[in-house]
PDB file of N, CA and C in Angstrom:
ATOM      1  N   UNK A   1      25.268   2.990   3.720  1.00  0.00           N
ATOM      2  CA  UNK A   1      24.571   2.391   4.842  1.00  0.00           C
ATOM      3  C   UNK A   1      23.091   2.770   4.765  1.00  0.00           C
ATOM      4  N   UNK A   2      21.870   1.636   4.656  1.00  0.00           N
ATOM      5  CA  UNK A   2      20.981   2.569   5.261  1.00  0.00           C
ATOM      6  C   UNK A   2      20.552   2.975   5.870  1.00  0.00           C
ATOM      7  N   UNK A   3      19.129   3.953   5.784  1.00  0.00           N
ATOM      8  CA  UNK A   3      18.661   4.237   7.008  1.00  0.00           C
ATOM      9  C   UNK A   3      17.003   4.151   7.104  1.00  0.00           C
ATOM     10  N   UNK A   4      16.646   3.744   7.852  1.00  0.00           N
ATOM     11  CA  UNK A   4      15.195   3.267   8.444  1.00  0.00           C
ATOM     12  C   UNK A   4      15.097   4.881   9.504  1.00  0.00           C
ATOM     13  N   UNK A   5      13.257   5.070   8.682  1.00  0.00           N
ATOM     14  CA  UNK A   5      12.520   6.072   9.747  1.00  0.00           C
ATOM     15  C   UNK A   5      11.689   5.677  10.297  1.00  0.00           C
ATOM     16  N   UNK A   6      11.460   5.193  11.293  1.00  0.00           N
ATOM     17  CA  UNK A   6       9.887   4.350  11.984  1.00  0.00           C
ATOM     18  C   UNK A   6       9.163   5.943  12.418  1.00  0.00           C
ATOM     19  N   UNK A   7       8.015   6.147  11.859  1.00  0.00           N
ATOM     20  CA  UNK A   7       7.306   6.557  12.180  1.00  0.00           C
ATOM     21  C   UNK A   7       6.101   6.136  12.929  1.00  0.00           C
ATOM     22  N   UNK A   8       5.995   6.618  14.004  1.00  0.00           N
ATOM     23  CA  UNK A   8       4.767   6.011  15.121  1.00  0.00           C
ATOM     24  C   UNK A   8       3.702   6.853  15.223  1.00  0.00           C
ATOM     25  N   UNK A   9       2.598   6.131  15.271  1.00  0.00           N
ATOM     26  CA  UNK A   9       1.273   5.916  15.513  1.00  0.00           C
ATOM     27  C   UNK A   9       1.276   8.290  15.857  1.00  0.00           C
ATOM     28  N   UNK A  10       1.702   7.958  16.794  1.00  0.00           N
ATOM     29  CA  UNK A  10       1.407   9.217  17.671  1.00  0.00           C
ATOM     30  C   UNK A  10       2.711  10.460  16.854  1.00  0.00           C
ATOM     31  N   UNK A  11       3.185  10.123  15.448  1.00  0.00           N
ATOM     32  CA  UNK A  11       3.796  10.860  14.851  1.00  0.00           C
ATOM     33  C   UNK A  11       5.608  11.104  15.667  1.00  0.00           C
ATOM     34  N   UNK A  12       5.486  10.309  16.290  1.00  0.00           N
ATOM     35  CA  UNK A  12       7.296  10.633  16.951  1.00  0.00           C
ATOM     36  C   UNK A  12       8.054   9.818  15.767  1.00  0.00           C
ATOM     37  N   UNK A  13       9.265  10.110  15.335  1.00  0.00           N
ATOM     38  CA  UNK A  13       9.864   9.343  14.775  1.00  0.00           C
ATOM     39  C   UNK A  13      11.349   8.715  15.358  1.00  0.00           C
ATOM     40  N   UNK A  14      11.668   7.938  15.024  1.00  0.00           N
ATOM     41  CA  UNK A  14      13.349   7.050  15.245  1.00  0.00           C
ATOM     42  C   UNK A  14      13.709   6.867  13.944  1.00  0.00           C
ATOM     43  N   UNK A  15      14.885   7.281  13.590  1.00  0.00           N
ATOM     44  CA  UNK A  15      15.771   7.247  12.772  1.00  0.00           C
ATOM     45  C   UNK A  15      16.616   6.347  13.070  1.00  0.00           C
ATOM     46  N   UNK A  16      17.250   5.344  12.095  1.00  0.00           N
ATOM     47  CA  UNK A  16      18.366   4.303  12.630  1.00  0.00           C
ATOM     48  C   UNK A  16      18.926   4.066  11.378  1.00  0.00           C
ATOM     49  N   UNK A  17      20.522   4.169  11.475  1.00  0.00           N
ATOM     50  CA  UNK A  17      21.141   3.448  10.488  1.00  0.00           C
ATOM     51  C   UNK A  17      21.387   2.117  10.543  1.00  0.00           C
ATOM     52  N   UNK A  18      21.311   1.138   9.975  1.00  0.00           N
ATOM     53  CA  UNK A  18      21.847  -0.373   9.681  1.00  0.00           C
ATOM     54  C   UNK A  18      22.331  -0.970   8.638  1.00  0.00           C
ATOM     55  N   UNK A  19      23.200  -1.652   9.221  1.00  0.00           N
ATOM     56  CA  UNK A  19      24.366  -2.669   7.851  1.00  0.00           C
ATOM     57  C   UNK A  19      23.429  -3.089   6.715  1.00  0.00           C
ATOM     58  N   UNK A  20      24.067  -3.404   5.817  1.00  0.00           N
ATOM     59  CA  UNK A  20      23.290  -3.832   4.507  1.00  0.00           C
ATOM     60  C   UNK A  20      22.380  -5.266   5.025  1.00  0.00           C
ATOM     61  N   UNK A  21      21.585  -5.233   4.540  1.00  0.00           N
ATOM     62  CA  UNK A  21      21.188  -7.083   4.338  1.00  0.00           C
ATOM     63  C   UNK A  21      20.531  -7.726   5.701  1.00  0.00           C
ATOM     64  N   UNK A  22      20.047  -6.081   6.139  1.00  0.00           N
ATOM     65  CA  UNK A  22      19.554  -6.523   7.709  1.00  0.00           C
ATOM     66  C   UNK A  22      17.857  -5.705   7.068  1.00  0.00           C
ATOM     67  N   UNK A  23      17.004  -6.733   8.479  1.00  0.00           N
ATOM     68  CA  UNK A  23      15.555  -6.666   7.795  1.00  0.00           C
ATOM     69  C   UNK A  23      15.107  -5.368   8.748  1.00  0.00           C
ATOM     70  N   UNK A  24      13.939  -4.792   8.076  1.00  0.00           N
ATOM     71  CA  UNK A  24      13.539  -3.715   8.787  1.00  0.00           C
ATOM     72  C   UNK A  24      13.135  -4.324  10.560  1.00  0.00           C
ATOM     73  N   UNK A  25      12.391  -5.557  10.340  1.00  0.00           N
ATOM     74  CA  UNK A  25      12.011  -5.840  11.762  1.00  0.00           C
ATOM     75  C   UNK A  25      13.192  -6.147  12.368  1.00  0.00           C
ATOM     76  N   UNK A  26      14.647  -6.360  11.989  1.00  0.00           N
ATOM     77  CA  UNK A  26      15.929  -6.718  12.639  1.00  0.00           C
ATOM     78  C   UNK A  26      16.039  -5.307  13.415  1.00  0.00           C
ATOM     79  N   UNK A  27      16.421  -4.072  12.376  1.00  0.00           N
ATOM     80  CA  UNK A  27      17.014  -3.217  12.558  1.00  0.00           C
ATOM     81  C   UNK A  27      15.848  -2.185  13.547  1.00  0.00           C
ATOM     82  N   UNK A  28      14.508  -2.389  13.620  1.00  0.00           N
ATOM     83  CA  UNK A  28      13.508  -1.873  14.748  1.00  0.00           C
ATOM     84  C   UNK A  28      14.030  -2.716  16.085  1.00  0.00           C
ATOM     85  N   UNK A  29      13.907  -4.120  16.042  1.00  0.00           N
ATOM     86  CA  UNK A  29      14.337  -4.835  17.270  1.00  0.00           C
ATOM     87  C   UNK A  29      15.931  -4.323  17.881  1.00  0.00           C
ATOM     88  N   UNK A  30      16.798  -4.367  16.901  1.00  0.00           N
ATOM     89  CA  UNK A  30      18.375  -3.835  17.462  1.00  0.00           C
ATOM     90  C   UNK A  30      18.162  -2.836  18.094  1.00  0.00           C
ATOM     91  N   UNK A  31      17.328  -1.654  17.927  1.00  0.00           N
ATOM     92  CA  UNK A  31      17.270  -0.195  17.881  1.00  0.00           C
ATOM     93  C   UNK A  31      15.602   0.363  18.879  1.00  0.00           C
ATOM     94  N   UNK A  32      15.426  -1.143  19.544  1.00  0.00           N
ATOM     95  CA  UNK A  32      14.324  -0.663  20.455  1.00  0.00           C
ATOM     96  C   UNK A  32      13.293   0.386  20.183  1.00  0.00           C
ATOM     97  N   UNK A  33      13.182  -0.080  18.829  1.00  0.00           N
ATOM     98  CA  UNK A  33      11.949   0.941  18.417  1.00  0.00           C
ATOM     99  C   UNK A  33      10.429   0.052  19.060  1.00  0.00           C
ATOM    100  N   UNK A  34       9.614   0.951  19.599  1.00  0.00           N
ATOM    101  CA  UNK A  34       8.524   0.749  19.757  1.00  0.00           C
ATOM    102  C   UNK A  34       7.575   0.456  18.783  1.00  0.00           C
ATOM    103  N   UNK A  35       6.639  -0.848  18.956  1.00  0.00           N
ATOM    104  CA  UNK A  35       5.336  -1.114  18.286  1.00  0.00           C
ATOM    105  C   UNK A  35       5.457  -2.027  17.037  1.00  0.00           C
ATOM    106  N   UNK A  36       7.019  -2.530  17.038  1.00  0.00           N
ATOM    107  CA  UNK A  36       7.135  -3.896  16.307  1.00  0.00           C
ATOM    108  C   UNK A  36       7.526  -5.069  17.070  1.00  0.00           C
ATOM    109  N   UNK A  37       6.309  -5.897  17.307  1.00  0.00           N
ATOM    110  CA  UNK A  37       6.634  -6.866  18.553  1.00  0.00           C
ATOM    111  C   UNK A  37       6.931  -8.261  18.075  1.00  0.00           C
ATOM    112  N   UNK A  38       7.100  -8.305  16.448  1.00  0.00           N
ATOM    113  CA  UNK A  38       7.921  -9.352  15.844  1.00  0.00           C
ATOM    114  C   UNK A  38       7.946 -11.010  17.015  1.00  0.00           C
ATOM    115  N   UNK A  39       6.752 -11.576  17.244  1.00  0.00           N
ATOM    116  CA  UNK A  39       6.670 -12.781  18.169  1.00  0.00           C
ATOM    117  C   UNK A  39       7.379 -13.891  17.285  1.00  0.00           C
ATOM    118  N   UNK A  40       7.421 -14.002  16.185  1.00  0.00           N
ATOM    119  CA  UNK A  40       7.695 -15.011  15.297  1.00  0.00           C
ATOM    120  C   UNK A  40       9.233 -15.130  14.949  1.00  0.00           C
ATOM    121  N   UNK A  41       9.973 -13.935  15.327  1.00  0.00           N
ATOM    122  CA  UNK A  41      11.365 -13.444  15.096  1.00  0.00           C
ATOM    123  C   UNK A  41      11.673 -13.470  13.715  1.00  0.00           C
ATOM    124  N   UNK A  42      10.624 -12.830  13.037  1.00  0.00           N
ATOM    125  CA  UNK A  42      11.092 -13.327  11.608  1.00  0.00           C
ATOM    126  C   UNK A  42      11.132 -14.366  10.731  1.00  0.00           C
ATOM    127  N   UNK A  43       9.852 -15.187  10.896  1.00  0.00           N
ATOM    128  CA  UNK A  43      10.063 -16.217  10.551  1.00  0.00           C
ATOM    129  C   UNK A  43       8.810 -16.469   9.480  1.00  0.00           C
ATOM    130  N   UNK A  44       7.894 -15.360   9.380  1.00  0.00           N
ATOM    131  CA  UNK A  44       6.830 -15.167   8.553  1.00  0.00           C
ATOM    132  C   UNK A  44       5.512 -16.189   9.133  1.00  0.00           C
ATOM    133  N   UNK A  45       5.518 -15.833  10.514  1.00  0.00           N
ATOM    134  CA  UNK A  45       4.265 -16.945  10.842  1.00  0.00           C
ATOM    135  C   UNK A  45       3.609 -16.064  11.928  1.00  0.00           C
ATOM    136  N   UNK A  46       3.425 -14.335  12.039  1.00  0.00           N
ATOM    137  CA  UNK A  46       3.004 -13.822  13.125  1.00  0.00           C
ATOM    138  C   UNK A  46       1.995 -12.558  12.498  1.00  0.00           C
ATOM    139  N   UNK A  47       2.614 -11.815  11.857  1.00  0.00           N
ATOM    140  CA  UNK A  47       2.478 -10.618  11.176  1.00  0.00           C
ATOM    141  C   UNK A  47       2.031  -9.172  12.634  1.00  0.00           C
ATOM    142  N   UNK A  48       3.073  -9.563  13.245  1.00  0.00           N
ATOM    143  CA  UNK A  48       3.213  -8.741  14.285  1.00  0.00           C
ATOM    144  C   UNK A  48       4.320  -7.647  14.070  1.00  0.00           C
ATOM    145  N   UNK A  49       5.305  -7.847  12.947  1.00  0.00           N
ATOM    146  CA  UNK A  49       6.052  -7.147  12.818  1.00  0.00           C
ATOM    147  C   UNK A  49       5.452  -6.002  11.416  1.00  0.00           C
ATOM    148  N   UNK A  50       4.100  -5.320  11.330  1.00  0.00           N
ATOM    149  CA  UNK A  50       3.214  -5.368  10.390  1.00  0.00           C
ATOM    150  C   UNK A  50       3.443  -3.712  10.167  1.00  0.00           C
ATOM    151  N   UNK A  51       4.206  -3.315   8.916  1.00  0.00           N
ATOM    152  CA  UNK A  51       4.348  -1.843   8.805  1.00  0.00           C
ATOM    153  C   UNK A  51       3.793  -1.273   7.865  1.00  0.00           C
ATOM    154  N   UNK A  52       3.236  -0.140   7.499  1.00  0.00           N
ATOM    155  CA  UNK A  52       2.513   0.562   6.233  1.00  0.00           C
ATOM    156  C   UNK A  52       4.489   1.424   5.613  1.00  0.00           C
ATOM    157  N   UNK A  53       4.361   0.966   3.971  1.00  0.00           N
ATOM    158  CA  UNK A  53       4.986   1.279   3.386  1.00  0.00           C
ATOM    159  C   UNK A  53       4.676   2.228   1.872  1.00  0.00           C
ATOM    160  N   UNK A  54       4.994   3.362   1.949  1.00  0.00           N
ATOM    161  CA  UNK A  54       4.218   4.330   1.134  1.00  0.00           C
ATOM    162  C   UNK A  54       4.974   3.937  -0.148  1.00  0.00           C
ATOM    163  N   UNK A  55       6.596   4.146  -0.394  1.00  0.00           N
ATOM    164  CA  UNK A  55       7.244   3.733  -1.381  1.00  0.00           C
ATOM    165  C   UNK A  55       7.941   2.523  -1.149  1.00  0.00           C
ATOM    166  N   UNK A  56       7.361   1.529  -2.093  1.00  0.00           N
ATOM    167  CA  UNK A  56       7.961   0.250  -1.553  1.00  0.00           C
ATOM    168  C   UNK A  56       8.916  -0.078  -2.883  1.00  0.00           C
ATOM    169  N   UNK A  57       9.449   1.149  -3.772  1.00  0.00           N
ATOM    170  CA  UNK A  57      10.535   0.532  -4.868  1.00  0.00           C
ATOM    171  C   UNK A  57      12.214   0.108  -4.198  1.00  0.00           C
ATOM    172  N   UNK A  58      12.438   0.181  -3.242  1.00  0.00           N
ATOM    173  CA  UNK A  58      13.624  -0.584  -2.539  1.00  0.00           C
ATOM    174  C   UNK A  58      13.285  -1.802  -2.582  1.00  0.00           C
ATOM    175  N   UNK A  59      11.971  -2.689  -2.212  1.00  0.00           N
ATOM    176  CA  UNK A  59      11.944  -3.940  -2.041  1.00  0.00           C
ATOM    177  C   UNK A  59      11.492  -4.940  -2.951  1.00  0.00           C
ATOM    178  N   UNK A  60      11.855  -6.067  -2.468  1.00  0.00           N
ATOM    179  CA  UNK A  60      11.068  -6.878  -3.008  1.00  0.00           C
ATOM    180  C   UNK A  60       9.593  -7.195  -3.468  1.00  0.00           C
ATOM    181  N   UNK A  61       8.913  -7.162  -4.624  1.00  0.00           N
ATOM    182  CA  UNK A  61       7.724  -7.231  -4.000  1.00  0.00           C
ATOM    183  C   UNK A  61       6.916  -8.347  -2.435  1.00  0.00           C
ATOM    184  N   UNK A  62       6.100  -8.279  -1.980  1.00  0.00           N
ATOM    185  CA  UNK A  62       5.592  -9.195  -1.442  1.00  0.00           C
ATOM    186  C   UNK A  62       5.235 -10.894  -1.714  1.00  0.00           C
ATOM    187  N   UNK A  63       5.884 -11.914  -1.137  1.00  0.00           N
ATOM    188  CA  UNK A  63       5.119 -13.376  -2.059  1.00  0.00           C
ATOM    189  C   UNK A  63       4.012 -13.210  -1.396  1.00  0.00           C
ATOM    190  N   UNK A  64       3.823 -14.516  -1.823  1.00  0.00           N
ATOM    191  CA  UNK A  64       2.328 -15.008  -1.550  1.00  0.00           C
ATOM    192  C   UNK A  64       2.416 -15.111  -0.543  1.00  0.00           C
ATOM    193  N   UNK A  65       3.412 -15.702   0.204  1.00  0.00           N
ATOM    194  CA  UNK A  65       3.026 -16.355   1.971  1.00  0.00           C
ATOM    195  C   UNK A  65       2.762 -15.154   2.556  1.00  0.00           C
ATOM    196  N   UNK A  66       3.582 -13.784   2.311  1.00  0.00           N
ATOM    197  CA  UNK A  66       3.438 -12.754   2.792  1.00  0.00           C
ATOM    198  C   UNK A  66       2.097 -12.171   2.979  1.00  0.00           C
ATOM    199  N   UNK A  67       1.761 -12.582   1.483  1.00  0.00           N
ATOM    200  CA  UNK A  67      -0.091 -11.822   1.094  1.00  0.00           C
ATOM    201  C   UNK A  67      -0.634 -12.299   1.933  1.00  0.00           C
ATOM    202  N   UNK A  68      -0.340 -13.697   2.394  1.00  0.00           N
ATOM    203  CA  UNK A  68      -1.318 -14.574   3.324  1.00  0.00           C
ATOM    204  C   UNK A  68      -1.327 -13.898   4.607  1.00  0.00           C
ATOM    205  N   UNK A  69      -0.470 -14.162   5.100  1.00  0.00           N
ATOM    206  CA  UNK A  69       0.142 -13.228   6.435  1.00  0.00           C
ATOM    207  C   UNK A  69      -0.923 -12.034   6.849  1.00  0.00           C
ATOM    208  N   UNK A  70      -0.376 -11.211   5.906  1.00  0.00           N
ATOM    209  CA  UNK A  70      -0.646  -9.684   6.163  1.00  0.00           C
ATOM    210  C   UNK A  70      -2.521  -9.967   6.108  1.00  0.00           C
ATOM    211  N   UNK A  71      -2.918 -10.833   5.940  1.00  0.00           N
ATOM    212  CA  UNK A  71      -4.666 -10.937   6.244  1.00  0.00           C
ATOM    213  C   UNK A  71      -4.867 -10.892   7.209  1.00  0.00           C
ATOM    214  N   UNK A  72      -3.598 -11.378   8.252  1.00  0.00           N
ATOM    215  CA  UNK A  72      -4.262 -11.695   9.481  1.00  0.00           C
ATOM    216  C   UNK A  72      -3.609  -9.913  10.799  1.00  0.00           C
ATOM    217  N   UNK A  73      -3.159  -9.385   9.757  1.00  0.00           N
ATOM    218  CA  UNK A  73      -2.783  -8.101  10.387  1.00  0.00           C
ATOM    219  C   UNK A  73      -3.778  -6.721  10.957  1.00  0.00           C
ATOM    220  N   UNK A  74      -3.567  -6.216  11.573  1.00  0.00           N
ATOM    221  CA  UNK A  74      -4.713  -5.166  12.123  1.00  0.00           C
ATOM    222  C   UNK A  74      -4.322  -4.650  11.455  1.00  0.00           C
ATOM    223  N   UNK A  75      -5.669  -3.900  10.665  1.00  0.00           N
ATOM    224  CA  UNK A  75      -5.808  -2.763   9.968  1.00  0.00           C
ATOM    225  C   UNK A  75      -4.680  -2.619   8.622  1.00  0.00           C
ATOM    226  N   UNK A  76      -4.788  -3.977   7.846  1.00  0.00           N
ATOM    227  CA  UNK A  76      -4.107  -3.884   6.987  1.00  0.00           C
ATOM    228  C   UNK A  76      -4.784  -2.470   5.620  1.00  0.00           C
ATOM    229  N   UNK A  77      -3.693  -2.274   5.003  1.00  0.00           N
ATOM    230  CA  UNK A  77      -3.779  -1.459   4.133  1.00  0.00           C
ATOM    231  C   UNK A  77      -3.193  -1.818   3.032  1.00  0.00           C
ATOM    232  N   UNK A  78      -3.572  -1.397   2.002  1.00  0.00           N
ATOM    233  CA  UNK A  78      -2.732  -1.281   0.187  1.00  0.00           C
ATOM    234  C   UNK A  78      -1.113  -1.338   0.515  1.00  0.00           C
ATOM    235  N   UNK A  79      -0.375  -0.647   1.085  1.00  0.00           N
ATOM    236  CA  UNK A  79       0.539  -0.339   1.526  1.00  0.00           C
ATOM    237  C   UNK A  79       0.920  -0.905   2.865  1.00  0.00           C
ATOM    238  N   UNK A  80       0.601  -2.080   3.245  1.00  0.00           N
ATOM    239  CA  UNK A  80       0.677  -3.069   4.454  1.00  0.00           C
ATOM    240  C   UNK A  80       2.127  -4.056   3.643  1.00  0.00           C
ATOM    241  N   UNK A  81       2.878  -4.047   4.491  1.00  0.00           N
ATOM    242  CA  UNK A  81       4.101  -5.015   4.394  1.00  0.00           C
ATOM    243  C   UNK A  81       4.623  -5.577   5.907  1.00  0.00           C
ATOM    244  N   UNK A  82       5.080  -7.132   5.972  1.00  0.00           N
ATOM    245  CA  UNK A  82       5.543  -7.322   7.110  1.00  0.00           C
ATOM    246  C   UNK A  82       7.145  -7.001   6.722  1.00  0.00           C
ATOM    247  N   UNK A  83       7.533  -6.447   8.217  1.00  0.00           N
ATOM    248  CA  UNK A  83       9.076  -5.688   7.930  1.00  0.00           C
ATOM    249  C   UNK A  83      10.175  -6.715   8.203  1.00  0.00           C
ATOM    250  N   UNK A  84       9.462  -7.943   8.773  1.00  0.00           N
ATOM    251  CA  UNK A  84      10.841  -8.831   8.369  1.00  0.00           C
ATOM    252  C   UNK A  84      10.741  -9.192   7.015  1.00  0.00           C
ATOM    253  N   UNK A  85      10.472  -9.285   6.515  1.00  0.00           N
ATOM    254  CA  UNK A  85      10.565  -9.882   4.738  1.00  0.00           C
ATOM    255  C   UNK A  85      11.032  -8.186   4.271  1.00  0.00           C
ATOM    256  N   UNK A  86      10.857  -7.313   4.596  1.00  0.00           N
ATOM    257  CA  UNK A  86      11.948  -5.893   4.062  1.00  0.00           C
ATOM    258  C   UNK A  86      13.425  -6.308   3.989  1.00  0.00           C
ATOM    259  N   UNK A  87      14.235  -6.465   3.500  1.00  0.00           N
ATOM    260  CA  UNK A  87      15.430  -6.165   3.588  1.00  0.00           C
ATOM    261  C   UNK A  87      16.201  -5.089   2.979  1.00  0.00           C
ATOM    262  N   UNK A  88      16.938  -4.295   4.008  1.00  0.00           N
ATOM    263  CA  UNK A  88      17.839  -3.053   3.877  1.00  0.00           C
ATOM    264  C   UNK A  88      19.236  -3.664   2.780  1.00  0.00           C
ATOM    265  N   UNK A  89      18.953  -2.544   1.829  1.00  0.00           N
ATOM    266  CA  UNK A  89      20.412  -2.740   0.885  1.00  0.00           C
ATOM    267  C   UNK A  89      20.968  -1.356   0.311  1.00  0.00           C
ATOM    268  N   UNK A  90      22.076  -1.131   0.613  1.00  0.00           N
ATOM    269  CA  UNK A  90      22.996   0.237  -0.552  1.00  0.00           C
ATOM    270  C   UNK A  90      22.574   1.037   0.087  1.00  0.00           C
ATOM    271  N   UNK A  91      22.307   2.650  -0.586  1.00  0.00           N
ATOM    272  CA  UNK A  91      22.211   3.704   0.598  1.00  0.00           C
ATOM    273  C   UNK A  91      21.318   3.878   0.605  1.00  0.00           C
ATOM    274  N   UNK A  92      20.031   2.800   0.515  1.00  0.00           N
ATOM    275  CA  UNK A  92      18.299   3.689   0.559  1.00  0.00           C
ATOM    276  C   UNK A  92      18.233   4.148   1.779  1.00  0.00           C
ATOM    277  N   UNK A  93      16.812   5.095   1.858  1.00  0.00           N
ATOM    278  CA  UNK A  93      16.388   5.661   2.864  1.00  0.00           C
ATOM    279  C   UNK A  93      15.122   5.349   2.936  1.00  0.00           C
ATOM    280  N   UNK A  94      14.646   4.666   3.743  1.00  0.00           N
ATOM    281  CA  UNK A  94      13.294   3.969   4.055  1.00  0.00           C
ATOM    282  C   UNK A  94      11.992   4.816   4.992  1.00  0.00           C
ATOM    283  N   UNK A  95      11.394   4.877   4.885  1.00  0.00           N
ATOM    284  CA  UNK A  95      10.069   5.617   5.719  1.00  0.00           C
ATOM    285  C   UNK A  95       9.312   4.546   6.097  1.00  0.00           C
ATOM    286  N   UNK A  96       9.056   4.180   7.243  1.00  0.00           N
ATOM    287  CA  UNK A  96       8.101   2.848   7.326  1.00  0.00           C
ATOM    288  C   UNK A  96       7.658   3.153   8.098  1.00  0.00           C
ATOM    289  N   UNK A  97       6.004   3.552   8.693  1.00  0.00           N
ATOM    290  CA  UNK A  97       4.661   3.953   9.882  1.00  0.00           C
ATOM    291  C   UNK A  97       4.323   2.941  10.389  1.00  0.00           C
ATOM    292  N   UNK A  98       4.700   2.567  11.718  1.00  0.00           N
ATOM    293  CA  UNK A  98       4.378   1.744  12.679  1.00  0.00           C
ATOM    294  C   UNK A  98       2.739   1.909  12.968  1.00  0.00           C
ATOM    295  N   UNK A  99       2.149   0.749  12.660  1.00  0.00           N
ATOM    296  CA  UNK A  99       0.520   0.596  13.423  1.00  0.00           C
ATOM    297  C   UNK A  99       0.505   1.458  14.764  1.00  0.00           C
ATOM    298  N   UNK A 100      -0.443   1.700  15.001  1.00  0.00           N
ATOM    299  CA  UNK A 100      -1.334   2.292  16.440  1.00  0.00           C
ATOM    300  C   UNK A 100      -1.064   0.460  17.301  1.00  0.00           C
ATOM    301  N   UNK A 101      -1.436  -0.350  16.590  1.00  0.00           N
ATOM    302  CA  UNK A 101      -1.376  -1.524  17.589  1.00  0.00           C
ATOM    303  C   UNK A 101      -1.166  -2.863  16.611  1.00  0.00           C
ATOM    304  N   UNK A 102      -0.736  -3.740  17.082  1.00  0.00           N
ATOM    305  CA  UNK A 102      -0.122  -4.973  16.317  1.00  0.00           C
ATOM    306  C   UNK A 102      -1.031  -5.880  16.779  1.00  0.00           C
ATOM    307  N   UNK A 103      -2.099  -5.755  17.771  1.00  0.00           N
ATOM    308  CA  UNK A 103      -1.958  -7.549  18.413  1.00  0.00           C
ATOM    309  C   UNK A 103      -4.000  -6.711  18.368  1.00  0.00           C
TER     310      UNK A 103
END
């Protein structure tokens, strides 16, 4: 199973396990984590669901629509990924730092 660490802005963390094949912005929304406000529900047209990812060898790389996206994100970084296009698989363990602010 994995497990997702949202780390926030102000250093608190949430730990959550979730089923395989579920997206990081799924498994923040199931799990009422704060500071992913995902308006688009996943649909790659918001970049509100906008997380810094230090090791990103679990995923996919990023496409293009994504690259596009993440331009329009606050305070994007090298390590800027939107967390619905993450998808959770097998037993990784994910670290993903929630922005100070999305909007």
């Amino acid at each position: 199973m994995p497990r997702v660490t949202f780390i926030q802005a102000n250093g608190r963390e949430d730990v959550v396990d979730v089923v395989d094949d579920t997206s990081v912005m799924q498994s923040a929304m199931d799990n009422l984590v704060s500071g992913i406000i995902a308006d688009c529900g996943g649909e790659l047209t918001c970049a509100t669901c906008h997380v810094y990812v230090d090791d990103q060898s679990s995923f996919e790389p990023p496409t293009a629509e994504e690259a596009d996206m993440l331009e329009c994100a606050v305070d994007p970084e090298p390590e800027s990924r939107l967390s619905c296009q993450l998808i959770l698989r097998g037993e990784t363990s994910t670290f993903v730092r929630v922005p100070a602010s999305q909007l």
